[in-house]
PDB file of N, CA and C in Angstrom:
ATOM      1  N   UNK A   1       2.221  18.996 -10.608  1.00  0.00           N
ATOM      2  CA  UNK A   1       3.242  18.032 -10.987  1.00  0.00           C
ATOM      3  C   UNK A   1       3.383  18.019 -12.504  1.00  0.00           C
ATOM      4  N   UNK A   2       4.484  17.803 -12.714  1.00  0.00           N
ATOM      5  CA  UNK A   2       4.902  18.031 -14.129  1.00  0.00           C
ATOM      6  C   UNK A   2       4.632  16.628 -15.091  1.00  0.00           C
ATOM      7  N   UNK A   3       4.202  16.378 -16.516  1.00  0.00           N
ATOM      8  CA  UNK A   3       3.821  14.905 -16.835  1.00  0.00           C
ATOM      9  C   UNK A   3       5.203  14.426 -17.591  1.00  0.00           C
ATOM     10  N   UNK A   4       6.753  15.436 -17.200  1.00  0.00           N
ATOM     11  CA  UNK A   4       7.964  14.632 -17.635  1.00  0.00           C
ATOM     12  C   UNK A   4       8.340  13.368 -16.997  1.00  0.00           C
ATOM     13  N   UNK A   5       8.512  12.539 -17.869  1.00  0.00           N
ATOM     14  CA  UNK A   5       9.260  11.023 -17.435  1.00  0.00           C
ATOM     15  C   UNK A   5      10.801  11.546 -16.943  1.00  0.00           C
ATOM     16  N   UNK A   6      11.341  10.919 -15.864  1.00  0.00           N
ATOM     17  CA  UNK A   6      12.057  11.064 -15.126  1.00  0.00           C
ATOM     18  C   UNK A   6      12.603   9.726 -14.592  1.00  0.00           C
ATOM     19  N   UNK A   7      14.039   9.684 -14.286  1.00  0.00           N
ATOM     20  CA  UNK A   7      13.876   8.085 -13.480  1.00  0.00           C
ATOM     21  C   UNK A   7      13.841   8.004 -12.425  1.00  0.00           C
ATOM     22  N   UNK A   8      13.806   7.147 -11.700  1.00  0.00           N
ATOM     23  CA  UNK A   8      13.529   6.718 -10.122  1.00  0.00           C
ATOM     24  C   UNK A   8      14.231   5.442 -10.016  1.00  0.00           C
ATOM     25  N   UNK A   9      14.807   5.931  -8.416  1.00  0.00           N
ATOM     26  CA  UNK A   9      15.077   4.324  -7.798  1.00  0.00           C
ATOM     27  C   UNK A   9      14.400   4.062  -6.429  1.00  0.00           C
ATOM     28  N   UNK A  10      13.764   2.940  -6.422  1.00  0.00           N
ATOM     29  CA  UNK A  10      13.232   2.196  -5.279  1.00  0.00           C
ATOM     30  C   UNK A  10      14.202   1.388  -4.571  1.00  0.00           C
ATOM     31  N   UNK A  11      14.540   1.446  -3.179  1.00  0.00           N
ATOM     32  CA  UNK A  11      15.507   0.625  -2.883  1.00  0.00           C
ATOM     33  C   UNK A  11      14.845  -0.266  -1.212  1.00  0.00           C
ATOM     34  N   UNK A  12      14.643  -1.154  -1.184  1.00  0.00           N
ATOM     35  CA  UNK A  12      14.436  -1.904  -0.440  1.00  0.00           C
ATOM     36  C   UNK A  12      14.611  -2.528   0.271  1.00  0.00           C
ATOM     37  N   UNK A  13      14.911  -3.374   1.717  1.00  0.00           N
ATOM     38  CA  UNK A  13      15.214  -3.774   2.516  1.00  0.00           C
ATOM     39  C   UNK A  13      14.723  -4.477   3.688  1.00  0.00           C
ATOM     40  N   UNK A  14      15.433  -5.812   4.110  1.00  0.00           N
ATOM     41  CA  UNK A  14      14.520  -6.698   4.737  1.00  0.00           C
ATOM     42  C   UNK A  14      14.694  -6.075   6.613  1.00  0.00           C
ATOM     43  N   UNK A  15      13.853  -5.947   7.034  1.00  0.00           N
ATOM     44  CA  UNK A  15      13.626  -5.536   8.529  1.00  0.00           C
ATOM     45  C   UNK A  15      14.472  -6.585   8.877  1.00  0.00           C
ATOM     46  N   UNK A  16      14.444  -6.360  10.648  1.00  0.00           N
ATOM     47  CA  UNK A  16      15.520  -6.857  10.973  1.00  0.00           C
ATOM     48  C   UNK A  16      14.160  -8.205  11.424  1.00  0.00           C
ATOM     49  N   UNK A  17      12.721  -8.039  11.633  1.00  0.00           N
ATOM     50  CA  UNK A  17      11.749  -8.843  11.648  1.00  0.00           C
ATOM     51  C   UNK A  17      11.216  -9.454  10.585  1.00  0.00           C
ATOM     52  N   UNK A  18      12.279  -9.653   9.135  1.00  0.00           N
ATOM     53  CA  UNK A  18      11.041 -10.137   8.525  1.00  0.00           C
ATOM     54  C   UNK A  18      11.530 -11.588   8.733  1.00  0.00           C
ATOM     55  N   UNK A  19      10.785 -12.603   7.739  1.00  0.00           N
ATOM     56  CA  UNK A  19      10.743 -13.664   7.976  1.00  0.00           C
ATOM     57  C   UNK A  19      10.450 -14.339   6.876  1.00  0.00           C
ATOM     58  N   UNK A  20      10.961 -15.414   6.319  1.00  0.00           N
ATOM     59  CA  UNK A  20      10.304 -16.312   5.119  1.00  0.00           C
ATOM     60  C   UNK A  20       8.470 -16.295   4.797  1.00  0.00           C
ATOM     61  N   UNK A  21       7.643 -16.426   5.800  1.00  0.00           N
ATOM     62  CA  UNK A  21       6.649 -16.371   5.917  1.00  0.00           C
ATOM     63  C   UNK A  21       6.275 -14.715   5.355  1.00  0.00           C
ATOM     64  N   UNK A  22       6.655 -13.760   5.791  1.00  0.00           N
ATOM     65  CA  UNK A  22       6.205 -12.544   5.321  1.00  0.00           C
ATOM     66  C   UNK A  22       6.663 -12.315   3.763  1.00  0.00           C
ATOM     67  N   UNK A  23       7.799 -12.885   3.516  1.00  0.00           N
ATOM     68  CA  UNK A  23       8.714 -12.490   2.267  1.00  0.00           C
ATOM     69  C   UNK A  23       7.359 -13.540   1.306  1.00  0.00           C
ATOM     70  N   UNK A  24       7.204 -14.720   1.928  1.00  0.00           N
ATOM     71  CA  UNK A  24       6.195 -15.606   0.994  1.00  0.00           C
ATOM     72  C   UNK A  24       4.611 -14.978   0.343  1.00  0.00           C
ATOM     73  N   UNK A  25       4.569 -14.100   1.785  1.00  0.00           N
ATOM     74  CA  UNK A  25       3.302 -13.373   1.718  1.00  0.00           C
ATOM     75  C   UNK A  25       3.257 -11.630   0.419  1.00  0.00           C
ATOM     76  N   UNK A  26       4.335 -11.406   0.589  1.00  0.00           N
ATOM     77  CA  UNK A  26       4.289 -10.159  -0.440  1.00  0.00           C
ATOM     78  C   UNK A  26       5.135 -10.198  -1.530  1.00  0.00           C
ATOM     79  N   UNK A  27       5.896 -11.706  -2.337  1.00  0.00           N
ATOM     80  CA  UNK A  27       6.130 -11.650  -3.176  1.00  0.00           C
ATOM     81  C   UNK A  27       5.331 -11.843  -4.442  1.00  0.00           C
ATOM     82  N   UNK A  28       4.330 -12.583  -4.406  1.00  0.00           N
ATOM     83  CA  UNK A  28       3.291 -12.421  -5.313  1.00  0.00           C
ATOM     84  C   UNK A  28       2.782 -11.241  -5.633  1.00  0.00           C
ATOM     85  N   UNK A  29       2.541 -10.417  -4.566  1.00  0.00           N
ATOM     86  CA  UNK A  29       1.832  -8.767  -4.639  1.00  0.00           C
ATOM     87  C   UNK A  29       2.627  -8.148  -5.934  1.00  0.00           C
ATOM     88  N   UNK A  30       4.256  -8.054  -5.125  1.00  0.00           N
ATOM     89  CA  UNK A  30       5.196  -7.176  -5.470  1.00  0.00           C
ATOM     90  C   UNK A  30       5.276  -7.548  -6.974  1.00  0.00           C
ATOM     91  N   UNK A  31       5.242  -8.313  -7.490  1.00  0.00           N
ATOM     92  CA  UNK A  31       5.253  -9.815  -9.107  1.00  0.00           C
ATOM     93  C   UNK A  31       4.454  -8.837  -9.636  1.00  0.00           C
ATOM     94  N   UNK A  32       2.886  -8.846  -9.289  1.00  0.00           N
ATOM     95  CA  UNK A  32       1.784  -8.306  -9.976  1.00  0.00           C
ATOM     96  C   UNK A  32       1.605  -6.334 -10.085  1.00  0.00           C
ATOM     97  N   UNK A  33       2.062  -5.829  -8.914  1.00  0.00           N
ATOM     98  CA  UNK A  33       2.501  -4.743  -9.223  1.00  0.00           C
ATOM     99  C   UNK A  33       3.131  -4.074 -10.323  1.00  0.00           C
ATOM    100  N   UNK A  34       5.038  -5.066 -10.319  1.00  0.00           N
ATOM    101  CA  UNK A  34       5.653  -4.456 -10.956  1.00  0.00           C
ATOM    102  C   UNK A  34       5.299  -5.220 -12.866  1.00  0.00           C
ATOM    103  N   UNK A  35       4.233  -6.673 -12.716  1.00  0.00           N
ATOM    104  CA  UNK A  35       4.084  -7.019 -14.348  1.00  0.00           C
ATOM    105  C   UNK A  35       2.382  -5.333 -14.690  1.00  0.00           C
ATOM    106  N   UNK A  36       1.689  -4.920 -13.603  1.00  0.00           N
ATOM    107  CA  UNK A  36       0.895  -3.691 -13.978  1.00  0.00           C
ATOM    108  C   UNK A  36       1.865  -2.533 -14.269  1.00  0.00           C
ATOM    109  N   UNK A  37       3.064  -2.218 -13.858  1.00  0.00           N
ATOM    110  CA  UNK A  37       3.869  -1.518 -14.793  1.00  0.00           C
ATOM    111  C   UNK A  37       4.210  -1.775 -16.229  1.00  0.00           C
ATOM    112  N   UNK A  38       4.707  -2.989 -16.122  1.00  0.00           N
ATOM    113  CA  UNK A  38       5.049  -3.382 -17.675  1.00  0.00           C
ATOM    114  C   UNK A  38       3.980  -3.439 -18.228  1.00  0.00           C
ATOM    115  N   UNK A  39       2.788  -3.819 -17.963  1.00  0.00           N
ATOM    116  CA  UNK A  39       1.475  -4.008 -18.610  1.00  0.00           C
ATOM    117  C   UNK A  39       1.564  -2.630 -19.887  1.00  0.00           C
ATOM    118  N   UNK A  40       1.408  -1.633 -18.788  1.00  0.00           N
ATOM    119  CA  UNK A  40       0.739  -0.710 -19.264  1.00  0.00           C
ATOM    120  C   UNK A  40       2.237   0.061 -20.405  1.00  0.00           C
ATOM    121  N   UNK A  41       3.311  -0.480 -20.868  1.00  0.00           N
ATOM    122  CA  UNK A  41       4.237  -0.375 -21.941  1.00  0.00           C
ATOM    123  C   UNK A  41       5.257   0.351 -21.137  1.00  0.00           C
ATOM    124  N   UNK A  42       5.459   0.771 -19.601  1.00  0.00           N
ATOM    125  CA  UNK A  42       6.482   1.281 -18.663  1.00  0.00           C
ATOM    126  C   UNK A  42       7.667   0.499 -18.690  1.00  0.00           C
ATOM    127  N   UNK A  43       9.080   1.096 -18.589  1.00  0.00           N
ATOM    128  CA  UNK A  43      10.139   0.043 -18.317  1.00  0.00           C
ATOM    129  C   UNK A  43      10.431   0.126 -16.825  1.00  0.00           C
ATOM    130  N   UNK A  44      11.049  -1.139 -16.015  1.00  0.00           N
ATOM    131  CA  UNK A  44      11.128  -1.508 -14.544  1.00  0.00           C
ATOM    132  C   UNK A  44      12.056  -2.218 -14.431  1.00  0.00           C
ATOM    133  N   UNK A  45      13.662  -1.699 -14.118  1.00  0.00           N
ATOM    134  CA  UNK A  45      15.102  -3.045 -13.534  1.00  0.00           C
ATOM    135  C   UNK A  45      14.664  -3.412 -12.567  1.00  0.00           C
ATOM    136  N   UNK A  46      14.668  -4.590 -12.105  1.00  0.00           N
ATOM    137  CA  UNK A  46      14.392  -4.880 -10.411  1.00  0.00           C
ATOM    138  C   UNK A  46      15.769  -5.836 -10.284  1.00  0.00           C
ATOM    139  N   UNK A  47      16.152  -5.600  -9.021  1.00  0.00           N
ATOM    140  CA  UNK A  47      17.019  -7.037  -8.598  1.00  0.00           C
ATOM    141  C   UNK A  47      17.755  -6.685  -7.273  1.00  0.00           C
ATOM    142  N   UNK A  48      18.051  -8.111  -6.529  1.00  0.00           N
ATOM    143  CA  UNK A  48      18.617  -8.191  -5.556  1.00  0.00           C
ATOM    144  C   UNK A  48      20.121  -7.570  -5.677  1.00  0.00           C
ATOM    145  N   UNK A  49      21.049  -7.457  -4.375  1.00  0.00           N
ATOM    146  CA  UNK A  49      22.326  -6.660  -4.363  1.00  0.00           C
ATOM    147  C   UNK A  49      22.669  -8.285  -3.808  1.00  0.00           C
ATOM    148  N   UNK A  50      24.064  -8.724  -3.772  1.00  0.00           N
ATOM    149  CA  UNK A  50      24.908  -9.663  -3.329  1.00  0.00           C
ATOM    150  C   UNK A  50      24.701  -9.981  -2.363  1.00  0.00           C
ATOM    151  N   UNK A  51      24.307  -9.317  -1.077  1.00  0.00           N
ATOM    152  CA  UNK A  51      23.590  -9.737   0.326  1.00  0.00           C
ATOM    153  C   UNK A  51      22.370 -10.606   0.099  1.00  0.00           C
ATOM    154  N   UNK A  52      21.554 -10.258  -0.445  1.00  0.00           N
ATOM    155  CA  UNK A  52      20.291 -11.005  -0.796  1.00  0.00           C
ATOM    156  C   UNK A  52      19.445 -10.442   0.231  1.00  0.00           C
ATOM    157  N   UNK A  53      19.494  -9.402   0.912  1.00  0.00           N
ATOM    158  CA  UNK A  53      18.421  -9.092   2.071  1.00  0.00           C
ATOM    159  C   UNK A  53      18.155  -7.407   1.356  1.00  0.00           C
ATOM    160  N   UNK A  54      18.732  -7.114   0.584  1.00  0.00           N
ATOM    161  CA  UNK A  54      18.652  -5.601  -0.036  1.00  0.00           C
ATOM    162  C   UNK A  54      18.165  -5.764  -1.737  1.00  0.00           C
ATOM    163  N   UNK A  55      17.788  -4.584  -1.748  1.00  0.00           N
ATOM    164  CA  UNK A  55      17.481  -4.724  -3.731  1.00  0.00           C
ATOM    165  C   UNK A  55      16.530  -3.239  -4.344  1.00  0.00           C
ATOM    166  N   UNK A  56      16.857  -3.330  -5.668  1.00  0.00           N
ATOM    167  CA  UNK A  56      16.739  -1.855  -6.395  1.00  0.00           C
ATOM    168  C   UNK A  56      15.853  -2.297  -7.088  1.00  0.00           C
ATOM    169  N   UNK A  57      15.242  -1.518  -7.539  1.00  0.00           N
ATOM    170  CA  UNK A  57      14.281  -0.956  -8.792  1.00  0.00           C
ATOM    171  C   UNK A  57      14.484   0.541  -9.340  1.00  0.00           C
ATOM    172  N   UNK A  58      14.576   0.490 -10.635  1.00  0.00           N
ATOM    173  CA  UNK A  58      15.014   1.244 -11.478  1.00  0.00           C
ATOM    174  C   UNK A  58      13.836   1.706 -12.337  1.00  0.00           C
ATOM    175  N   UNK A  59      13.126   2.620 -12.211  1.00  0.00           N
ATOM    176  CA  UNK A  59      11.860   2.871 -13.077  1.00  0.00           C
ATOM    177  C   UNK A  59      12.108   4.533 -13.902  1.00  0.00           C
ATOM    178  N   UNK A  60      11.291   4.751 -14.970  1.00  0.00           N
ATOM    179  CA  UNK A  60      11.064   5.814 -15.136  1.00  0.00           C
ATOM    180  C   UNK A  60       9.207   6.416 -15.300  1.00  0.00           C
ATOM    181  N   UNK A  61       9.232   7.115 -14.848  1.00  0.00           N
ATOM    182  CA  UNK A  61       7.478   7.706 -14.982  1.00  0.00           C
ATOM    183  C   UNK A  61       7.614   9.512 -14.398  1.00  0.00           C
ATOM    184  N   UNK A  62       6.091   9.397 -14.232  1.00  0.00           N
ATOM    185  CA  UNK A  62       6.141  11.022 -14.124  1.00  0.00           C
ATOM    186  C   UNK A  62       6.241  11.051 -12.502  1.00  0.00           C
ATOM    187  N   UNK A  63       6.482  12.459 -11.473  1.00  0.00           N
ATOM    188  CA  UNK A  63       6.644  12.422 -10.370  1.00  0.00           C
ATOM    189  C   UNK A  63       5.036  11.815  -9.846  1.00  0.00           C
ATOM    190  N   UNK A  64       3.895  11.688 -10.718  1.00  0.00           N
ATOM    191  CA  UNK A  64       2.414  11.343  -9.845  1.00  0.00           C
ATOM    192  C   UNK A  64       2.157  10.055 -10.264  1.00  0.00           C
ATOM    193  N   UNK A  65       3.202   9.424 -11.061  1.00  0.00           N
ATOM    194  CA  UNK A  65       3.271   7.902 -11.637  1.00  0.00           C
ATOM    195  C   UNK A  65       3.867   7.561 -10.627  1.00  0.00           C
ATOM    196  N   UNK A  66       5.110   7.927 -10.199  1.00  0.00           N
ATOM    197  CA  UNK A  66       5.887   7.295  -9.329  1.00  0.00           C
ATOM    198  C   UNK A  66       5.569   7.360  -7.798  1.00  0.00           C
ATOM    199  N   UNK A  67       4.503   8.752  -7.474  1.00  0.00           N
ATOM    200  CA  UNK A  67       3.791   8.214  -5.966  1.00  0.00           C
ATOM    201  C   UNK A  67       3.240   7.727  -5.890  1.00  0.00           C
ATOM    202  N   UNK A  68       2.403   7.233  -7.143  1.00  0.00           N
ATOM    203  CA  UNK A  68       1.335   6.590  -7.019  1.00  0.00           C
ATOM    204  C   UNK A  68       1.976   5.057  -7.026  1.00  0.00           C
ATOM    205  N   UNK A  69       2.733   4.182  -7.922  1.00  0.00           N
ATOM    206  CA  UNK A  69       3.540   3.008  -7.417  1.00  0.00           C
ATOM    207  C   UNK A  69       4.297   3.017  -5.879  1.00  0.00           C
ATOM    208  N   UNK A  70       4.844   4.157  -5.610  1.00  0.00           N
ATOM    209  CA  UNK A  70       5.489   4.066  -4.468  1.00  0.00           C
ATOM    210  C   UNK A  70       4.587   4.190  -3.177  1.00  0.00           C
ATOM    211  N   UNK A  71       3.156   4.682  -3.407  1.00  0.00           N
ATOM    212  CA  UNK A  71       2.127   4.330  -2.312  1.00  0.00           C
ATOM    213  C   UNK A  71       1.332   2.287  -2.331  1.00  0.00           C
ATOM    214  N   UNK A  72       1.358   2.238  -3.749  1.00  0.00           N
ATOM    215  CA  UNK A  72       0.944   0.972  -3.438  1.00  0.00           C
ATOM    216  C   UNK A  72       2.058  -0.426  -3.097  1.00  0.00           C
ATOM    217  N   UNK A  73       3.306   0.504  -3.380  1.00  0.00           N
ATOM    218  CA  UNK A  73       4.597  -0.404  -2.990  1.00  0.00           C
ATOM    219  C   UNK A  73       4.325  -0.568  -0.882  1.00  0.00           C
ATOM    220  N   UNK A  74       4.071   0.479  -0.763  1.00  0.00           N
ATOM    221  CA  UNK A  74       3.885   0.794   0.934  1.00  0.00           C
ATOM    222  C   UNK A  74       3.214   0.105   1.551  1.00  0.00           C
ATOM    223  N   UNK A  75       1.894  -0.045   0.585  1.00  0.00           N
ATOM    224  CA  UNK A  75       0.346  -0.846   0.972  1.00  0.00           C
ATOM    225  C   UNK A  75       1.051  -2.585   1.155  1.00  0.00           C
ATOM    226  N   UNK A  76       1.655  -2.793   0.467  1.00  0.00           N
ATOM    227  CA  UNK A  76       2.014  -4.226  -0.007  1.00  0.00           C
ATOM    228  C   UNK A  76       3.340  -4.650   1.170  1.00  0.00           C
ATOM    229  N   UNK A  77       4.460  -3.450   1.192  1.00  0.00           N
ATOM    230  CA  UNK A  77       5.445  -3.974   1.959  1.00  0.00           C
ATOM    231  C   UNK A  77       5.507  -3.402   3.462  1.00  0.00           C
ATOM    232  N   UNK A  78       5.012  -2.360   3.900  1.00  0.00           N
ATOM    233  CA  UNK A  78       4.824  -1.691   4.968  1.00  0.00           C
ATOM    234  C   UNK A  78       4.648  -2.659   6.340  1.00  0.00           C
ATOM    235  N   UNK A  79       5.774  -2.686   7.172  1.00  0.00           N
ATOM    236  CA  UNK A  79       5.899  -3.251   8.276  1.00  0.00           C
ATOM    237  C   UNK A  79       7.155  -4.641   8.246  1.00  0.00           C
ATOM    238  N   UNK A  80       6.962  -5.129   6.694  1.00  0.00           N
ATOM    239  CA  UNK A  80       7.814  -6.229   6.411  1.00  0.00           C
ATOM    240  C   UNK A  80       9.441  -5.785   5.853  1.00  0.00           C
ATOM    241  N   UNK A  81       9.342  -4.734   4.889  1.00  0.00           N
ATOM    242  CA  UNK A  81      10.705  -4.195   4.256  1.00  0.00           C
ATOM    243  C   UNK A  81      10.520  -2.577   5.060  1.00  0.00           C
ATOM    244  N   UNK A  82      12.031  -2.515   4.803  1.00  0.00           N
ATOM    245  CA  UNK A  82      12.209  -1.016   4.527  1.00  0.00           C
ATOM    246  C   UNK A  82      12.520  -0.258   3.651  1.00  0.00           C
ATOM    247  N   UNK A  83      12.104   0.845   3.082  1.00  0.00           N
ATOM    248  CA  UNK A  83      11.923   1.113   1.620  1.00  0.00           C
ATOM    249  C   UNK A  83      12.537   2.560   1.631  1.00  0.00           C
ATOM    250  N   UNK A  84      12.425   2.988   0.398  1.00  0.00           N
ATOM    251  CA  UNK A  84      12.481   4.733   0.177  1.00  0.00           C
ATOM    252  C   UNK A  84      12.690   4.646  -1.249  1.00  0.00           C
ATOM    253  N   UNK A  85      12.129   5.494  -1.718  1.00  0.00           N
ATOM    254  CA  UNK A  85      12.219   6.168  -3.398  1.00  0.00           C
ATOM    255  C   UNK A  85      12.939   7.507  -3.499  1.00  0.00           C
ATOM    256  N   UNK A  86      13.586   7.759  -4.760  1.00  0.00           N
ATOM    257  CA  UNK A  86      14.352   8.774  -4.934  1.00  0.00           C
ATOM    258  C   UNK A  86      14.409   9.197  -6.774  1.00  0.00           C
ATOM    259  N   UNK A  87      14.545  10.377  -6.439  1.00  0.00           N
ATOM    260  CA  UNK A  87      14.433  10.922  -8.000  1.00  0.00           C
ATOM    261  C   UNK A  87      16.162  10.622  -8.707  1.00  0.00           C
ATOM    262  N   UNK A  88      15.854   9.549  -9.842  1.00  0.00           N
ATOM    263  CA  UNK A  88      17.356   9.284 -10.022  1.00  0.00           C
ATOM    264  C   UNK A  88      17.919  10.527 -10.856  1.00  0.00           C
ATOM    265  N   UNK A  89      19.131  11.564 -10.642  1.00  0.00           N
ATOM    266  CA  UNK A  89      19.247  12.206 -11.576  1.00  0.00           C
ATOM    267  C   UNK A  89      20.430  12.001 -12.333  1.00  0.00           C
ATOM    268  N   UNK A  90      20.969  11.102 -11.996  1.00  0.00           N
ATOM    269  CA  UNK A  90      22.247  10.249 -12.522  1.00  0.00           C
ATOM    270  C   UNK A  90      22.451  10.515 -14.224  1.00  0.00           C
ATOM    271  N   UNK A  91      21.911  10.326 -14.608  1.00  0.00           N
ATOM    272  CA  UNK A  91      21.741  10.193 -16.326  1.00  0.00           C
ATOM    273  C   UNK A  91      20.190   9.927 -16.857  1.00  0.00           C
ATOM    274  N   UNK A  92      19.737   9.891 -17.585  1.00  0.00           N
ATOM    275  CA  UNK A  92      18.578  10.121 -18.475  1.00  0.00           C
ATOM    276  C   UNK A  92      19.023   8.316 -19.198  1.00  0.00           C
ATOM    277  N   UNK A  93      19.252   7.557 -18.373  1.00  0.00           N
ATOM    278  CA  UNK A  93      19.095   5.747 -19.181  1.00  0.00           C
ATOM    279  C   UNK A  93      18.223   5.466 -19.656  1.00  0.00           C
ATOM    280  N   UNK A  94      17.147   5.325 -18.821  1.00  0.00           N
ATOM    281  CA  UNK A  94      16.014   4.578 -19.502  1.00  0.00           C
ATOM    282  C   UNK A  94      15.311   5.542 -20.344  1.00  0.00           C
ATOM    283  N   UNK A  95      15.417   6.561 -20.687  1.00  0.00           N
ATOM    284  CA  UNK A  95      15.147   7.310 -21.639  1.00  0.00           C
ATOM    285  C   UNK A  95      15.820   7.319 -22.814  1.00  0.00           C
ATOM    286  N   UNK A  96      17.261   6.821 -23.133  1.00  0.00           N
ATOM    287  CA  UNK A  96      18.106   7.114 -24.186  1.00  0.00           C
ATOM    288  C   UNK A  96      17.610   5.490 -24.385  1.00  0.00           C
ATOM    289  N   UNK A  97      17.825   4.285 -23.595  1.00  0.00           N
ATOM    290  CA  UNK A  97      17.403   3.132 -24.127  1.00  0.00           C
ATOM    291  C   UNK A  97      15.530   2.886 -24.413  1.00  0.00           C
ATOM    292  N   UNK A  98      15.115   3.231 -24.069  1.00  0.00           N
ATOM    293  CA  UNK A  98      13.430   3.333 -24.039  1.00  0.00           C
ATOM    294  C   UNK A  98      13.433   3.899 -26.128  1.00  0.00           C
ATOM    295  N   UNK A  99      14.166   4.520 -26.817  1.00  0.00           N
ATOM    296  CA  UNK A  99      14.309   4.861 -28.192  1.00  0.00           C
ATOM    297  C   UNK A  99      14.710   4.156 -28.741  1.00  0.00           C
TER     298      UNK A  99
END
């Protein structure tokens, strides 16, 4: 794996089972996850879409940065959301703003 920063989008989604109770249960996780990104000086968009049952994250890292968040994203939401990550190749953003 290559150690170029690259961006990524995480896109997320509420099962057709989840429930206030589950959403209560892995929003704290998901909080502390994405403030151990910022921790460590990474940039992270997160936010809901107009439905309010869907929502993005916008990251940049290397492809073994980003399995490695996108495995502990799994650990945390797995069974409650439905998820998938993708290599954004749209434009180089958070790289031209990250300067």
């Amino acid at each position: 794996m290559t150690d170029q920063k690259i961006p990524w989008v995480l896109i997320s989604s509420f099962k057709e089972t989840t429930n206030m109770h589950d959403l209560e249960k892995i929003t704290p996780l998901i909080g502390e996850l994405i403030d151990d990104w910022h921790a460590d000086g990474k940039i992270m968009w997160s936010g809901a879409f107009s439905d309010n049952k869907t929502s993005m994250a916008v990251f940049e890292g290397t492809a073994q940065e980003a399995k490695i968040f996108y495995e502990k994203y799994g650990k945390i939401c797995s069974g409650i959301l439905d998820y998938h990550m993708l290599q954004w190749d749209a434009m180089p953003l958070l790289s031209i703003l990250s300067h």
